[in-house]
Protein backbone atom coordinates (compact mmCIF):
# COMPACT_ATOMS: atom_id res chain seq x y z
CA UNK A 1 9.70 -5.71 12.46
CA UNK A 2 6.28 -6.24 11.03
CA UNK A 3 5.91 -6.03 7.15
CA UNK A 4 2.88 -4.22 5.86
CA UNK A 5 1.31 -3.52 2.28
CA UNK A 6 -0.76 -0.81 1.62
CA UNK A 7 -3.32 -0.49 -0.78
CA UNK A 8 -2.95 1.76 -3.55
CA UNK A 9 -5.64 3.94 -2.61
CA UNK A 10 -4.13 4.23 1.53
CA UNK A 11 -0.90 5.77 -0.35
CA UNK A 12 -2.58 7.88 -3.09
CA UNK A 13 -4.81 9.50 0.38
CA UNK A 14 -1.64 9.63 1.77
CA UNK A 15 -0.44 12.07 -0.54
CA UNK A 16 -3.30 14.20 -0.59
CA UNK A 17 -4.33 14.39 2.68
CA UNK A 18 -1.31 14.96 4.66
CA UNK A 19 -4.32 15.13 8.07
CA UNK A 20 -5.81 11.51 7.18
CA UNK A 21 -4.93 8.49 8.73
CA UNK A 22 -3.24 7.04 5.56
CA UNK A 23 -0.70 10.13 5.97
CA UNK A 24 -0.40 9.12 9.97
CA UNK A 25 0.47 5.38 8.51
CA UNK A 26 3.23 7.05 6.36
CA UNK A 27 4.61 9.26 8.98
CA UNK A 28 4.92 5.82 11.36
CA UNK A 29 6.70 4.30 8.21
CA UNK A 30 9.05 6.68 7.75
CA UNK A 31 9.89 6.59 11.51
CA UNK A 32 10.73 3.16 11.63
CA UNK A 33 7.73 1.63 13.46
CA UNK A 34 7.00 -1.21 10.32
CA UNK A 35 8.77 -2.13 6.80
CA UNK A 36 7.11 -1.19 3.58
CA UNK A 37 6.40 -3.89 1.47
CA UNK A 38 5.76 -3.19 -2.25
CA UNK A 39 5.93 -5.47 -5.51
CA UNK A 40 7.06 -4.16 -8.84
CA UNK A 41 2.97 -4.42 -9.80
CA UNK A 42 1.87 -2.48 -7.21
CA UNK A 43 4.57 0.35 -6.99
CA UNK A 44 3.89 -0.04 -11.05
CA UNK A 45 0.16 0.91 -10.02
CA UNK A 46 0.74 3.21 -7.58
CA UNK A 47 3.19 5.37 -10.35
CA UNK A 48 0.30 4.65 -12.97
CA UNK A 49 -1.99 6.06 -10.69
CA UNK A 50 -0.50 9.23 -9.52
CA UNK A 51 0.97 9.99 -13.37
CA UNK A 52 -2.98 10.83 -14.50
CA UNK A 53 -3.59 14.20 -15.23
CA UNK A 54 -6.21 14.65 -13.04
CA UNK A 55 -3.88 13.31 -9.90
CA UNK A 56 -1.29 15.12 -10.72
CA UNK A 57 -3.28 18.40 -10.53
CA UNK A 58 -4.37 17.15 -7.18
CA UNK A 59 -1.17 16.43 -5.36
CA UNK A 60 0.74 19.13 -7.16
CA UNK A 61 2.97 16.79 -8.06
CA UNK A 62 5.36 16.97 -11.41
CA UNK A 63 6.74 14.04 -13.53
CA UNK A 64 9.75 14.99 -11.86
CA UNK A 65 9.29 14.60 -8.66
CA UNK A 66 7.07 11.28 -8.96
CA UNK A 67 10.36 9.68 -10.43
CA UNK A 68 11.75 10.21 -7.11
CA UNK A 69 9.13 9.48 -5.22
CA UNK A 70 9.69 6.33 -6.96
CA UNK A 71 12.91 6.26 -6.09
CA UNK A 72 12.61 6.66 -2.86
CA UNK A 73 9.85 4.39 -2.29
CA UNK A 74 11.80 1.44 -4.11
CA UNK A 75 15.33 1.96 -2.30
CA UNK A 76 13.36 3.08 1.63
CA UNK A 77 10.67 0.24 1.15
CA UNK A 78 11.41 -3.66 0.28
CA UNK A 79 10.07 -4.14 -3.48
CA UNK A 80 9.64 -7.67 -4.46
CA UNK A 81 9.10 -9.61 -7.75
CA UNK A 82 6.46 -11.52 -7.45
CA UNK A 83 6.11 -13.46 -11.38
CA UNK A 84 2.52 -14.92 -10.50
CA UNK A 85 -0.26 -14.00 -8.61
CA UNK A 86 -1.71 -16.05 -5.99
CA UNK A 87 -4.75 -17.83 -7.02
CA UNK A 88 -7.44 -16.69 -5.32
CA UNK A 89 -11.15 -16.02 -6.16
CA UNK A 90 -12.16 -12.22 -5.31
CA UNK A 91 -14.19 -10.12 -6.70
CA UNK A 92 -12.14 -7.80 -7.92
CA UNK A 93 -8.72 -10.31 -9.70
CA UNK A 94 -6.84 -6.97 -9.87
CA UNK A 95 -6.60 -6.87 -6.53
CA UNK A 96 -4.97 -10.31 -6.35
CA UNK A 97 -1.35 -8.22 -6.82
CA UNK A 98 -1.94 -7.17 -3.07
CA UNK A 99 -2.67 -10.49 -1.68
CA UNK A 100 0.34 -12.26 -3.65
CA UNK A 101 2.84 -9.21 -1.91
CA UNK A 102 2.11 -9.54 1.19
CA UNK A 103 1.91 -13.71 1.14
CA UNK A 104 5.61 -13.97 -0.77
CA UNK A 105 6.75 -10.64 1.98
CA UNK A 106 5.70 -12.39 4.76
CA UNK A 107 3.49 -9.36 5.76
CA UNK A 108 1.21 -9.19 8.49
CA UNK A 109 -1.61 -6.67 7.18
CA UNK A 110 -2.38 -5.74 4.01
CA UNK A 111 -3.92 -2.25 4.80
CA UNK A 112 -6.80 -1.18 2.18
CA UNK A 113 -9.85 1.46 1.65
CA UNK A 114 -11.48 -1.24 -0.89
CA UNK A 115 -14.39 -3.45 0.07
CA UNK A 116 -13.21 -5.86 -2.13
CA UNK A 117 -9.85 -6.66 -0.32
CA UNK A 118 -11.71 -5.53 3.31
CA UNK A 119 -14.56 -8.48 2.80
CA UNK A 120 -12.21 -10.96 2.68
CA UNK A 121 -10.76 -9.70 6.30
CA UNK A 122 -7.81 -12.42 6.69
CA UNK A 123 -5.86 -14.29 4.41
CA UNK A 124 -3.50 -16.76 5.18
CA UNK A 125 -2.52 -15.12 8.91
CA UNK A 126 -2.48 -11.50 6.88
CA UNK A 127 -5.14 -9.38 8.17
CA UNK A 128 -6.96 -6.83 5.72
CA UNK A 129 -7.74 -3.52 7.75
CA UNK A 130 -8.63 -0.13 7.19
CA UNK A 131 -6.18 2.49 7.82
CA UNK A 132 -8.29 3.36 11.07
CA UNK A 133 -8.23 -0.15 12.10
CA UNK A 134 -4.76 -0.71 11.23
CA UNK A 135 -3.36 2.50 13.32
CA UNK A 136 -5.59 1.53 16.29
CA UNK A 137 -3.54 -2.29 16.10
CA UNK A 138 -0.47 -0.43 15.28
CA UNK A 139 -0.82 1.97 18.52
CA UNK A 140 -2.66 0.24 20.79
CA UNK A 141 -5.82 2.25 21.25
């Protein structure tokens, strides 16, 4: 089964668009069609991200029930350590958390909504898609 990362910004889209095509990648996920693939940085991020005020507002979502959507993401997903990032040159270094997953997972797309991870288009046999790209792959339209 193919291992995929998603960006932080696919899963916080995800959650507030349950119509998008980040929310279609989810649905897929939790259907069995790919494996998850998460590091304890970027499901760190991804809580970070989702705990601001303003997000929380957005989703609707208490402290509450992020902890178990944490939960759930860490024991339905596979969550690696991964103690150093890969060095690469990018634009953006923060963004070097996504690359390093998916390399130590063995993932085959990294799956992203940020230019900085999208211009680099293929790392190492891991290709960086959109979500619309990666559900047209993922389906075969």
């Amino acid at each position: 089964m193919e291992r995929v990362v998603l960006d932080t910004n696919v899963l916080v889209s995800a959650i507030i668009s349950s119509k998008s095509s980040p929310a279609k990648i989810l649905d897929l996920w939790r259907e069995g069609v790919f494996e998850l693939v998460f590091s304890e940085e970027t499901l760190r991020e991804l809580i970070d991200v989702l705990s601001r005020p303003k997000l929380l507002r957005i989703t609707g979502i208490n402290k509450d029930q992020l902890d178990e959507l944490a939960s759930y993401l860490r024991l339905s997903s596979i969550v690696f350590n991964c103690p150093e990032d890969i060095k690469i040159r990018i634009e953006d270094p923060d963004d070097t958390k996504f690359i390093t997953c998916a390399v130590q997972a063995g993932a085959k797309y990294i799956v992203s909504g940020d230019h900085h991870l999208l211009d680099i288009k293929e790392i190492e046999g891991i290709a960086i898609v959109t979500p619309a790209e990666f559900l047209r792959k993922l389906l075969d339209f």
